[in-house]
N, C-alpha and C. Protein backbone atom coordinates (compact mmCIF):
# COMPACT_ATOMS: atom_id res chain seq x y z
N UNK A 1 0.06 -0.78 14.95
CA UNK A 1 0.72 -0.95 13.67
C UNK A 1 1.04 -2.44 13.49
N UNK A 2 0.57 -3.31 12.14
CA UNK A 2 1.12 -4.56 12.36
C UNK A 2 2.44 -4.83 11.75
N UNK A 3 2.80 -6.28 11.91
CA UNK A 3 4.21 -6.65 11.94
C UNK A 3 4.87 -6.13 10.52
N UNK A 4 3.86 -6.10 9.37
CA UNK A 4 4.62 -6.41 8.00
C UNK A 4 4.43 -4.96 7.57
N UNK A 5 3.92 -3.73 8.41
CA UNK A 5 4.62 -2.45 8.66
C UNK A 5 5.74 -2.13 9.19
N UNK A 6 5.80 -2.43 10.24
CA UNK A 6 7.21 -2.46 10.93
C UNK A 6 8.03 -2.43 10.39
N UNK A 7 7.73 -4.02 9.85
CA UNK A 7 8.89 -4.59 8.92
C UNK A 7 9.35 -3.59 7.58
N UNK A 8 8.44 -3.20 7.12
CA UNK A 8 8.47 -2.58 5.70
C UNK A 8 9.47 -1.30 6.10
N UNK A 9 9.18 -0.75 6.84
CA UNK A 9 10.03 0.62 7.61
C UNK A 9 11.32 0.02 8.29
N UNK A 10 11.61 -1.01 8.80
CA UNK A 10 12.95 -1.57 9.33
C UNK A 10 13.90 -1.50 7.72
N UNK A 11 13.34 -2.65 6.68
CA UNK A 11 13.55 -3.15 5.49
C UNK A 11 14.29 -1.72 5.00
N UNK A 12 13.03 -0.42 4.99
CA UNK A 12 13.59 0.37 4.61
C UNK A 12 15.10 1.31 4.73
N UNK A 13 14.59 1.45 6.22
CA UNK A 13 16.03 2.46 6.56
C UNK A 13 17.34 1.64 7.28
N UNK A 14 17.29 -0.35 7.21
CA UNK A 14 18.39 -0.66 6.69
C UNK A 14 19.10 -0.49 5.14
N UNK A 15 18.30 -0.23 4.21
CA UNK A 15 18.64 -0.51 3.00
C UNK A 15 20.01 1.00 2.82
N UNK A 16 19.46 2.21 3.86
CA UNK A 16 20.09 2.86 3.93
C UNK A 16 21.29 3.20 4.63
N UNK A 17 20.91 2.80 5.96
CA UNK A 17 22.20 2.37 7.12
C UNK A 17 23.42 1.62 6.21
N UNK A 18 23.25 1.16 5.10
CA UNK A 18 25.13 0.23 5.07
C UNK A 18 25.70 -0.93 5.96
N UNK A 19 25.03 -1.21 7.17
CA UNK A 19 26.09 -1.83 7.91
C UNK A 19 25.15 -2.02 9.20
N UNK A 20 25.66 -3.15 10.24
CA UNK A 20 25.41 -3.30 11.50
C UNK A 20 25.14 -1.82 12.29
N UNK A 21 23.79 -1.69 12.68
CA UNK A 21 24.01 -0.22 13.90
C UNK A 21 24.59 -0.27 14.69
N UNK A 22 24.34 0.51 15.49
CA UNK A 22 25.32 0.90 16.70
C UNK A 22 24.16 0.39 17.58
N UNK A 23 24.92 -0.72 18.61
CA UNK A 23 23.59 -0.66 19.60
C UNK A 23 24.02 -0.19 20.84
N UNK A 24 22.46 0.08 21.51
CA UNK A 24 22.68 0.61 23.10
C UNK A 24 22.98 -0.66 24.07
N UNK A 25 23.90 -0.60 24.47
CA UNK A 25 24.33 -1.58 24.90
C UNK A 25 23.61 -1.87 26.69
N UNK A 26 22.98 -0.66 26.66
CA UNK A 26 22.42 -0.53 28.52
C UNK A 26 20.75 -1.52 28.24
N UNK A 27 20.48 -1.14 26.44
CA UNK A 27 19.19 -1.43 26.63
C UNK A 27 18.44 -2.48 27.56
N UNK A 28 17.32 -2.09 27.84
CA UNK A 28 16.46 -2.95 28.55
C UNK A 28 16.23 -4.42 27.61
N UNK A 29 15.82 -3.79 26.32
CA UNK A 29 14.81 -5.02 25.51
C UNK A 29 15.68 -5.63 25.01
N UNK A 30 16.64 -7.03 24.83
CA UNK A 30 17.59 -7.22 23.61
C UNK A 30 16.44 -8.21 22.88
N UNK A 31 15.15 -8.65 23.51
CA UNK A 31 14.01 -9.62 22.22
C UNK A 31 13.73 -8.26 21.63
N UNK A 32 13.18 -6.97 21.32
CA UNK A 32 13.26 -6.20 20.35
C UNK A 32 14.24 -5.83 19.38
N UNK A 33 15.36 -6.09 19.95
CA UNK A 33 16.48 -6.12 19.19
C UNK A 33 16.74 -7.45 18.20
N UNK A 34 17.04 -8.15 18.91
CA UNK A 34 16.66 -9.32 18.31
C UNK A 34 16.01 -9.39 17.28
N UNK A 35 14.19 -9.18 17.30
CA UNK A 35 13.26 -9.05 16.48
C UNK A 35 13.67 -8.06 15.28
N UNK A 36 14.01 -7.00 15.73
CA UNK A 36 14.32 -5.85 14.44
C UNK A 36 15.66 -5.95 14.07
N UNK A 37 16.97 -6.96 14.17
CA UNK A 37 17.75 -7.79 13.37
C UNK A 37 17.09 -8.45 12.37
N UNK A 38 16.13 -9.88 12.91
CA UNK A 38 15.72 -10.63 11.37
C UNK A 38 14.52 -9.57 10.77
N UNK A 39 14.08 -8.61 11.39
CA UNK A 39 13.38 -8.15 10.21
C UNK A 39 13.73 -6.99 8.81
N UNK A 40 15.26 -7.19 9.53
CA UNK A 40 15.99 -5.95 8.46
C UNK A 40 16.51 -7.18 7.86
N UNK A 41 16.36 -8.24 7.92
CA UNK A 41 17.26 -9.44 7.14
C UNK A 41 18.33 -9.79 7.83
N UNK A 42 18.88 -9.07 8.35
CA UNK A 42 20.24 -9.60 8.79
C UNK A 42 20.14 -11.24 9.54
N UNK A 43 21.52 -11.80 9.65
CA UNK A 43 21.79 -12.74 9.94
C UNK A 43 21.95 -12.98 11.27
N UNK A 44 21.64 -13.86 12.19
CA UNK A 44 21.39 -14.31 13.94
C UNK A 44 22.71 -13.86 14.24
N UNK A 45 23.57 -13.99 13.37
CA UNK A 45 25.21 -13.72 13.93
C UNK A 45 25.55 -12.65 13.95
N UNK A 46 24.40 -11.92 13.48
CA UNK A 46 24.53 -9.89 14.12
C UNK A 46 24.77 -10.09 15.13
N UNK A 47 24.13 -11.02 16.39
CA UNK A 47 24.38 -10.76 17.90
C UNK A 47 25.78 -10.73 17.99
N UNK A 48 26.72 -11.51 17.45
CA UNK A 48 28.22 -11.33 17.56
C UNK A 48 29.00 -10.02 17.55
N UNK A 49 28.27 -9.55 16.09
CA UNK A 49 28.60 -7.92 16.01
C UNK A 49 28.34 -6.84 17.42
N UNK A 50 27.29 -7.21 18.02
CA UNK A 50 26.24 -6.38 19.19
C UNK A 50 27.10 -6.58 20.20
N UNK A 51 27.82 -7.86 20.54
CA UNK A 51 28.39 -8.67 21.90
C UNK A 51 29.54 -7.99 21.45
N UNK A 52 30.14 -7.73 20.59
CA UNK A 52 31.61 -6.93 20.45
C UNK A 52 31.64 -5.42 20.32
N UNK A 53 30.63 -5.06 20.29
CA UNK A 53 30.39 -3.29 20.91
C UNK A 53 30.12 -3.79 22.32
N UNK A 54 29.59 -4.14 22.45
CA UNK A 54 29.37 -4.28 24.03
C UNK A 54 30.72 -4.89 24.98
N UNK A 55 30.62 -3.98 26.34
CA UNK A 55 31.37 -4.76 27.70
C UNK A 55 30.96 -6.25 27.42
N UNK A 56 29.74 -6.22 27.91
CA UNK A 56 29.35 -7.55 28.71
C UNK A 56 27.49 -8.06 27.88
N UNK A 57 27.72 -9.42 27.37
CA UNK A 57 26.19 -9.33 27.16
C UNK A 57 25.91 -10.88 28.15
N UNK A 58 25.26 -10.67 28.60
CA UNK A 58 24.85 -11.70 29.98
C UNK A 58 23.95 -12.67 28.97
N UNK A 59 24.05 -14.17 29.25
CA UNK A 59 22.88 -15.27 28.94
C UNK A 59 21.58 -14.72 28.74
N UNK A 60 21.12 -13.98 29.52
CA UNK A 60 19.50 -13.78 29.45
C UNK A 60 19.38 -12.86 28.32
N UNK A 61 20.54 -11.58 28.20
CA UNK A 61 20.16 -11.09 27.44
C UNK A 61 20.07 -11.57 25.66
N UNK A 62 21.03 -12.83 26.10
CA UNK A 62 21.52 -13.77 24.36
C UNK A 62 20.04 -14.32 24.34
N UNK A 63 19.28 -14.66 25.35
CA UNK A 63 17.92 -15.44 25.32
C UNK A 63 17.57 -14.79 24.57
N UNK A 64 17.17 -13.47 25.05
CA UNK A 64 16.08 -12.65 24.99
C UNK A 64 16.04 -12.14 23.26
N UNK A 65 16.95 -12.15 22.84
CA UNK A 65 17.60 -11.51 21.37
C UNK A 65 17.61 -12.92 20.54
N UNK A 66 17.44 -14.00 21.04
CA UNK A 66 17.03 -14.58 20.21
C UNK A 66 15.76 -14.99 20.28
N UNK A 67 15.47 -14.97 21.01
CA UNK A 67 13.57 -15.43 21.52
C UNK A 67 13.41 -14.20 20.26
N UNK A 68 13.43 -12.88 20.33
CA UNK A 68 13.07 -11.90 19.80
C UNK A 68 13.64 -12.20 18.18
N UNK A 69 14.60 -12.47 17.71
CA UNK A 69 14.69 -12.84 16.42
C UNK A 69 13.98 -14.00 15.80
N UNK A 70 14.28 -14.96 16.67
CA UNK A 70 13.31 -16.36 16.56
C UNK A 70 11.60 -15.67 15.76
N UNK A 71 11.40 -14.50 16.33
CA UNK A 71 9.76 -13.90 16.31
C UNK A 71 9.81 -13.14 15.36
N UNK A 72 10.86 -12.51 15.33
CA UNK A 72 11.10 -11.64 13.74
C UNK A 72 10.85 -12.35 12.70
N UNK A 73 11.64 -13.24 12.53
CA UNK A 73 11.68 -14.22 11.71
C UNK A 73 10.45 -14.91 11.19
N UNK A 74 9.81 -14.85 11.74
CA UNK A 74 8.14 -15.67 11.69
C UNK A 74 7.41 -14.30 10.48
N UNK A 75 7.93 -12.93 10.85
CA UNK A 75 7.04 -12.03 10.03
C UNK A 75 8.29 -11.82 8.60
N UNK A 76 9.17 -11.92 8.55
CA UNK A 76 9.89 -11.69 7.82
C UNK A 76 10.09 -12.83 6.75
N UNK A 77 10.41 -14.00 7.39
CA UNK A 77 10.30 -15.18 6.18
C UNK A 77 8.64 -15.25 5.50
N UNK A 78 7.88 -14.37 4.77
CA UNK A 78 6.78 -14.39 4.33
C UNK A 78 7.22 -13.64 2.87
N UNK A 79 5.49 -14.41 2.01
CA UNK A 79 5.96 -14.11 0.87
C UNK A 79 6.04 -12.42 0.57
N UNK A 80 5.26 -11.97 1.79
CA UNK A 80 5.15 -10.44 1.29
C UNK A 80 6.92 -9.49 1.29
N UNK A 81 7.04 -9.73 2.30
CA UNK A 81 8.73 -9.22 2.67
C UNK A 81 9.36 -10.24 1.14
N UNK A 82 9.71 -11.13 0.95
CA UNK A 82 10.40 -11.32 -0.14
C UNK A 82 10.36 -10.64 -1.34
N UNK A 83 8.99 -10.48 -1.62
CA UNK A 83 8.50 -9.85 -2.67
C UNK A 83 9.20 -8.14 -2.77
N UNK A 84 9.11 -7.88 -0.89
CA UNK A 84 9.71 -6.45 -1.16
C UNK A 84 11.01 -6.21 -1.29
N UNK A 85 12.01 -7.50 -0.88
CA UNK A 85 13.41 -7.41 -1.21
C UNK A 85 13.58 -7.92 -2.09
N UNK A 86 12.80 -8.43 -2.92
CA UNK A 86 13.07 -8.82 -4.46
C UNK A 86 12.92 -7.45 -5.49
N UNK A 87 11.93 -7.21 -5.06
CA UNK A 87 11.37 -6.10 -5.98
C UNK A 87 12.28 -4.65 -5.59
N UNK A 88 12.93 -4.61 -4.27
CA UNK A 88 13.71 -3.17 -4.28
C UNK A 88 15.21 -3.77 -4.42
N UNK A 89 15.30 -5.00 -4.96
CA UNK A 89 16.51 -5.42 -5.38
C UNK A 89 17.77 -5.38 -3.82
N UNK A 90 17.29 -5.82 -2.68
CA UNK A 90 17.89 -5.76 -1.58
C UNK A 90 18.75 -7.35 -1.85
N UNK A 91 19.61 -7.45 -0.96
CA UNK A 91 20.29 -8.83 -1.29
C UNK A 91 19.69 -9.77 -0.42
N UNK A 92 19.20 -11.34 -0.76
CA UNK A 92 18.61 -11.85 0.22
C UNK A 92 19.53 -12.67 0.56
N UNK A 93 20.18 -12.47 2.39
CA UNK A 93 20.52 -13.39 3.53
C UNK A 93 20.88 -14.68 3.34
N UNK A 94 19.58 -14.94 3.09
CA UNK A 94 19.37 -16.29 3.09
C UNK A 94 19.23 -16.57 4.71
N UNK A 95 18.51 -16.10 5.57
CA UNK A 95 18.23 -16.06 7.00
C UNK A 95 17.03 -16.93 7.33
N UNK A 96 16.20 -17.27 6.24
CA UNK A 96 15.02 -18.34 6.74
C UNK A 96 15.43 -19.54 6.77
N UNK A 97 15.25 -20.14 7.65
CA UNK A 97 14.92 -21.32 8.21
C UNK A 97 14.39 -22.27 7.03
N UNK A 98 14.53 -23.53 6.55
CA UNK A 98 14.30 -24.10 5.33
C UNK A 98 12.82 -24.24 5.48
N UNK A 99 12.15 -24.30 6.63
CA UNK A 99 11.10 -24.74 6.52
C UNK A 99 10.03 -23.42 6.54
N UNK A 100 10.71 -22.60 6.43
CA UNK A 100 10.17 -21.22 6.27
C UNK A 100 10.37 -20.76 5.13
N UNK A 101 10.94 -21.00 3.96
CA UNK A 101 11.95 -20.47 3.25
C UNK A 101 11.28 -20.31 2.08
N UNK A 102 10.60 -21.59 1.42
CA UNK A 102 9.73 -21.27 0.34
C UNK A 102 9.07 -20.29 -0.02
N UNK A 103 7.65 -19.50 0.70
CA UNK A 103 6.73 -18.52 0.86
C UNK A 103 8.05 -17.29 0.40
N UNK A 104 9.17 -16.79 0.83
CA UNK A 104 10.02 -16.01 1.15
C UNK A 104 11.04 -16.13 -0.49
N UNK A 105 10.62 -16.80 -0.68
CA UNK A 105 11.49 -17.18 -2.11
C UNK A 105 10.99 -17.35 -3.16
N UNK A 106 9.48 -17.51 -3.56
CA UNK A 106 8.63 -17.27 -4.01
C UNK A 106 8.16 -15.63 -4.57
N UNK A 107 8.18 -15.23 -3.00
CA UNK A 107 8.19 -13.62 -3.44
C UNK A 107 9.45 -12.83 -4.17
N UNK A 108 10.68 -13.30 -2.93
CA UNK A 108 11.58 -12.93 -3.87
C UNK A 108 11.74 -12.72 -5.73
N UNK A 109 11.40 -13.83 -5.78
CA UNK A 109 11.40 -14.04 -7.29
C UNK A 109 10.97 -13.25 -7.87
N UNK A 110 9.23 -12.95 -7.79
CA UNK A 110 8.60 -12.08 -8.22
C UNK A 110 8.75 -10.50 -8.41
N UNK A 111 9.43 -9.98 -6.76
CA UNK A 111 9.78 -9.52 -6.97
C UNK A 111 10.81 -8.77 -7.89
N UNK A 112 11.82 -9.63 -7.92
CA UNK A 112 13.36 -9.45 -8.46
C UNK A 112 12.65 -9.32 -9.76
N UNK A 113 11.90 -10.53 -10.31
CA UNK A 113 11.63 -10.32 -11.71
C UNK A 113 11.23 -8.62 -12.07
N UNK A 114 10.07 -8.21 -10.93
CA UNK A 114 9.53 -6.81 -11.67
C UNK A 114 10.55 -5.62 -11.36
N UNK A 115 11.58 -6.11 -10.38
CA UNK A 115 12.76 -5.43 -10.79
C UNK A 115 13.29 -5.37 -11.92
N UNK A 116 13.43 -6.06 -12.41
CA UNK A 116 14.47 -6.64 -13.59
C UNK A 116 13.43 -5.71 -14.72
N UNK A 117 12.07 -6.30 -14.73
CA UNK A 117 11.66 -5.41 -16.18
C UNK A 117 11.37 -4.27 -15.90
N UNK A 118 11.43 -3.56 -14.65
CA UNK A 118 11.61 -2.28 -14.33
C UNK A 118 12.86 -1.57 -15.25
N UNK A 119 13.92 -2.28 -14.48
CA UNK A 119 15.08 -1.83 -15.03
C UNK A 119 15.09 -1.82 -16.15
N UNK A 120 14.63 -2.84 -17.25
CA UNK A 120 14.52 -3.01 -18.96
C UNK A 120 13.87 -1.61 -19.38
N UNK A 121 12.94 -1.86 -18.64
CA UNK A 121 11.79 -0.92 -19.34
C UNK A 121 12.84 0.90 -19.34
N UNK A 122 13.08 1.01 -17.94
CA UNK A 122 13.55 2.59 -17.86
C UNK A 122 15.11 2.61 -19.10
N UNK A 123 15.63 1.64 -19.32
CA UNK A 123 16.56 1.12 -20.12
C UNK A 123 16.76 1.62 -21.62
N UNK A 124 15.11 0.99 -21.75
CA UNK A 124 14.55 0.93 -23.25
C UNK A 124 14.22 2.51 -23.53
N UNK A 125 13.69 3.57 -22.24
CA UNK A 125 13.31 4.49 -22.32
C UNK A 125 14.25 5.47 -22.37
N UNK A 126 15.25 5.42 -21.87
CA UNK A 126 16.87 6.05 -21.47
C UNK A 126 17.30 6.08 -23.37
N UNK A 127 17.26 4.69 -24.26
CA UNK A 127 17.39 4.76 -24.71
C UNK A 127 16.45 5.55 -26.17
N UNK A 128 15.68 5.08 -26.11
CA UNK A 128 14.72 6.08 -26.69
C UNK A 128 14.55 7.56 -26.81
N UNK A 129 15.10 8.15 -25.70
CA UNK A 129 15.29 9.60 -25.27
C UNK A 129 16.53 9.68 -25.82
N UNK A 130 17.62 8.84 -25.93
CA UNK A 130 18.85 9.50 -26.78
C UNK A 130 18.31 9.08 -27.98
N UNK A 131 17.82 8.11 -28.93
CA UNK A 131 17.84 7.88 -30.32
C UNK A 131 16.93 9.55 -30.52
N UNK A 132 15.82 10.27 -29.49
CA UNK A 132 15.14 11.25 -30.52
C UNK A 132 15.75 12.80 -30.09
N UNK A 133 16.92 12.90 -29.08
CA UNK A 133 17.95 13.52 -29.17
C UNK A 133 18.48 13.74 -30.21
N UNK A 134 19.38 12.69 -30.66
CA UNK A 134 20.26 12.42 -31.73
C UNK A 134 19.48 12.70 -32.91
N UNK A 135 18.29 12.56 -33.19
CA UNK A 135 17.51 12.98 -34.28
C UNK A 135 17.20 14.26 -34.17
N UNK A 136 16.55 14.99 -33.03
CA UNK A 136 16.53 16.21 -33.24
C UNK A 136 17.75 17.30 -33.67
N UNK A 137 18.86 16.88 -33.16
CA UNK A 137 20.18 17.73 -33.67
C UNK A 137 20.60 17.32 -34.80
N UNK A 138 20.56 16.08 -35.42
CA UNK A 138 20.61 15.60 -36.97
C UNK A 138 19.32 17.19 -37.55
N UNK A 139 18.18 16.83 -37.28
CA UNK A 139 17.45 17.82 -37.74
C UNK A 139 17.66 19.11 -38.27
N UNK A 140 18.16 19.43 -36.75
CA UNK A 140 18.59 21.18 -36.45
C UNK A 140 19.60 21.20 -37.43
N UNK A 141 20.69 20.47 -37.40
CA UNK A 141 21.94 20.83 -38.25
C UNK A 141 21.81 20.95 -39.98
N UNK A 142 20.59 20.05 -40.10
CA UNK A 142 20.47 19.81 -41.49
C UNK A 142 19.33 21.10 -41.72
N UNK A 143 19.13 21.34 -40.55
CA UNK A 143 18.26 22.50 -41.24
C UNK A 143 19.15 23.84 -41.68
N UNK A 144 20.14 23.61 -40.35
CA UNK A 144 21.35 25.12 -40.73
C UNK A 144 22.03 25.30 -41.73
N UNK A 145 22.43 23.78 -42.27
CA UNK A 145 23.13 23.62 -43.20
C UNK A 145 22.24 24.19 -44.60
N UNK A 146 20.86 24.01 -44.95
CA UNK A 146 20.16 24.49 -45.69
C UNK A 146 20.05 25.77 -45.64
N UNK A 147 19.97 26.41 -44.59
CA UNK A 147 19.78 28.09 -44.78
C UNK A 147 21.03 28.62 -44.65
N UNK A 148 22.31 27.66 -44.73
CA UNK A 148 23.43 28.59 -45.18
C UNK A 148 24.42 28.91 -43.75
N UNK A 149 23.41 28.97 -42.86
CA UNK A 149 24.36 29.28 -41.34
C UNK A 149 25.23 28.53 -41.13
């Protein structure tokens, strides 16, 4: 499976989580952890959140979680992921690196924009469905009113 799958499925069922997970604090991997922090967006200073559920997080494991975000980060600051937190209207971080940041903000945009006339459009349609509501019972009534009921 490649990275900007992963990613797309991380992206996703943070959008649902609300909040920092719960981590296993025994885990073996903290560079997977790491990695699947920046690819849900979150910010490097999740590890803070992680180190305060936890007893004890040892140097190697702070390496390892950032070596592993450091790498997230490489698939996540791209224009494709922006595009998808633009476009599902996710909030962006602001977690790239400046020199990463463009490609990632670019999409954003695009995204957000076809958010935005998404939203117009179902808007315009929401509304449309009440103006021929409101006409059909104008109708009905004026028809009752003619036959007397």
């Amino acid at each position: 499976m490649n990275y900007l799958a992963i990613a797309s499925i991380l992206v996703l069922l943070s959008a649902c989580s609300g909040g920092v997970k719960p981590v296993n604090c025994n885990t073996n991997d903290w560079r997977e952890l790491g990695q699947e922090t920046a690819l849900r967006g979150e910010a490097v200073r999740t590890l803070d959140k992680y180190k305060a559920q936890c007893a004890t997080v040892g140097k190697n494991q702070q390496k390892l979680f950032l070596a592993g975000y450091k790498q997230g980060l490489k698939v996540f600051c791209s224009y494709e992921m922006g595009y998808k937190f633009g476009k599902e209207n996710l909030v962006d971080q602001k977690i790239c690196p400046s020199e990463m940041r463009s490609e990632f903000e670019k999409g954003y945009r695009k995204g957000a924009a076809e958010y935005a006339d998404m939203k117009a459009l179902i808007k315009d349609i929401d509304k449309e469905a009440e103006r021929q509501r409101n006409a059909s019972q104008d109708s009905l009534e004026s028809q009752r009113q003619r036959s007397g009921r």
